[in-house]
Protein backbone atom coordinates (compact mmCIF):
# COMPACT_ATOMS: atom_id res chain seq x y z
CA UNK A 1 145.91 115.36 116.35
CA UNK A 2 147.23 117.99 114.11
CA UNK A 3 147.55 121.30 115.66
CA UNK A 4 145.76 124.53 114.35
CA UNK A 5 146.37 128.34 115.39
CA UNK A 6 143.37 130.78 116.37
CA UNK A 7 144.35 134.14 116.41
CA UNK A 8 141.87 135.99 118.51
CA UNK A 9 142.65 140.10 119.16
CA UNK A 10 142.48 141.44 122.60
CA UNK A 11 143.16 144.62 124.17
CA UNK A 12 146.95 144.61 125.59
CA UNK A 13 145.90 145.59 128.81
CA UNK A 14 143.70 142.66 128.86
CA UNK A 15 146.20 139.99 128.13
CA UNK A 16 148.69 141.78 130.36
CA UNK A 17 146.26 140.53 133.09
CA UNK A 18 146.89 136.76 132.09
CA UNK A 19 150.97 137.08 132.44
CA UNK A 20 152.69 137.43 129.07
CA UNK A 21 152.05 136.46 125.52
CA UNK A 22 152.64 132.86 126.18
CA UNK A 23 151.45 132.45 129.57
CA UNK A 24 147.98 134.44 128.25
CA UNK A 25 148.05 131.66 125.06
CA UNK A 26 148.22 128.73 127.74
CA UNK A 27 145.52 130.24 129.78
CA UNK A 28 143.02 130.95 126.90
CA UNK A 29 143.69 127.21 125.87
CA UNK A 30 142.55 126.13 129.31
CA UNK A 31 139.44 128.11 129.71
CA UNK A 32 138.31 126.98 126.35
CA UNK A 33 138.96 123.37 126.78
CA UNK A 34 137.56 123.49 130.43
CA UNK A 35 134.73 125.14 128.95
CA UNK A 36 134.20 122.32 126.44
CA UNK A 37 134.30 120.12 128.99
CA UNK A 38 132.01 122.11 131.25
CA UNK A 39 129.40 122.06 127.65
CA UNK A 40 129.77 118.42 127.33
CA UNK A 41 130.97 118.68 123.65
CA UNK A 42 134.50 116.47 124.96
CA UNK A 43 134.92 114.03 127.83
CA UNK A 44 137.22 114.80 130.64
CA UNK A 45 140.04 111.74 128.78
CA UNK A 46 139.98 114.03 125.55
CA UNK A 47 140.31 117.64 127.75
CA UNK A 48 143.42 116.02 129.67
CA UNK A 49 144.86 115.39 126.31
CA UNK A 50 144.37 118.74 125.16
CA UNK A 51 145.76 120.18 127.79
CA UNK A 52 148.69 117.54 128.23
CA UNK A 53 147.66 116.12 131.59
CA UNK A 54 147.07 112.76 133.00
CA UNK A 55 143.46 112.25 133.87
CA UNK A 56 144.60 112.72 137.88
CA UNK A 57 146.57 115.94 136.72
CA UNK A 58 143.17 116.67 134.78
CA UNK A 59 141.11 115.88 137.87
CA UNK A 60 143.02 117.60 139.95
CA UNK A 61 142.73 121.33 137.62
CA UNK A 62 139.11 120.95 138.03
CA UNK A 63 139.32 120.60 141.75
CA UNK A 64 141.56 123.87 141.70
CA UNK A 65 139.25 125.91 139.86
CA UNK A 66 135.73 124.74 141.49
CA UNK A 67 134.69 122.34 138.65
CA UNK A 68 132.90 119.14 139.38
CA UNK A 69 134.69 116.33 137.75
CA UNK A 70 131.07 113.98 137.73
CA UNK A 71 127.97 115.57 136.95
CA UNK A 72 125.33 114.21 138.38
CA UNK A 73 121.33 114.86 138.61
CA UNK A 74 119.92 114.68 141.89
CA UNK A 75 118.10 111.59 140.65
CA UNK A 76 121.38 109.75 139.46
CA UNK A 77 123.06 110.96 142.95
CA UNK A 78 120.40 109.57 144.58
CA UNK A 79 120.58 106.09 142.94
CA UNK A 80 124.25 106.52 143.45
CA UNK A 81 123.90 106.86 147.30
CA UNK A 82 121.76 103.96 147.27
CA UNK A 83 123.64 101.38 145.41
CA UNK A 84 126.55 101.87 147.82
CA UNK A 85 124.57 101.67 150.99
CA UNK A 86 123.03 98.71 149.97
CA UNK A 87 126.44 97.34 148.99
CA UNK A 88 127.46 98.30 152.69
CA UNK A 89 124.55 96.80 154.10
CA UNK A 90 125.51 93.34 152.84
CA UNK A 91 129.27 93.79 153.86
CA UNK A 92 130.14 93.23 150.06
């Protein structure tokens, strides 16, 4: 994938809170892919290959910062929850 630059202005001050110029780059590139992610517009393979990271090293940044890796409705959870105790049930 070809790269692209967005220039975005910000107050100094502000990206003086995120380190310096290339520390507050890195840092705006993760919240927008995690936020992509979080939207559903890319899967968690193509935000670990934005962000260079193995899909543990992926899974692991969302643990960090309070993201849950699978989304699930209460209704898939609970079909979830049932397939493996019916799994247990039969020692399988």
């Amino acid at each position: 994938m070809a790269d692209s630059t967005l220039e975005i202005p910000f107050p100094a001050d502000f990206i003086a809170l995120l380190g310096t110029q290339p520390q507050a780059a890195a840092a705006a590139r993760e919240y927008i892919v995690l936020g992509l992610f979080q939207e559903d517009r890319i899967s968690g393979g193509k935000a670990a290959e934005m962000l260079g990271l193995t899909r543990m090293g992926f899974i692991s940044l969302l643990a960090r910062k309070g993201i849950p890796y699978f989304r699930l409705t209460s209704d898939e959870w609970a079909n979830e929850v049932a397939i493996v105790k019916s799994r247990g049930a039969d020692g399988a």
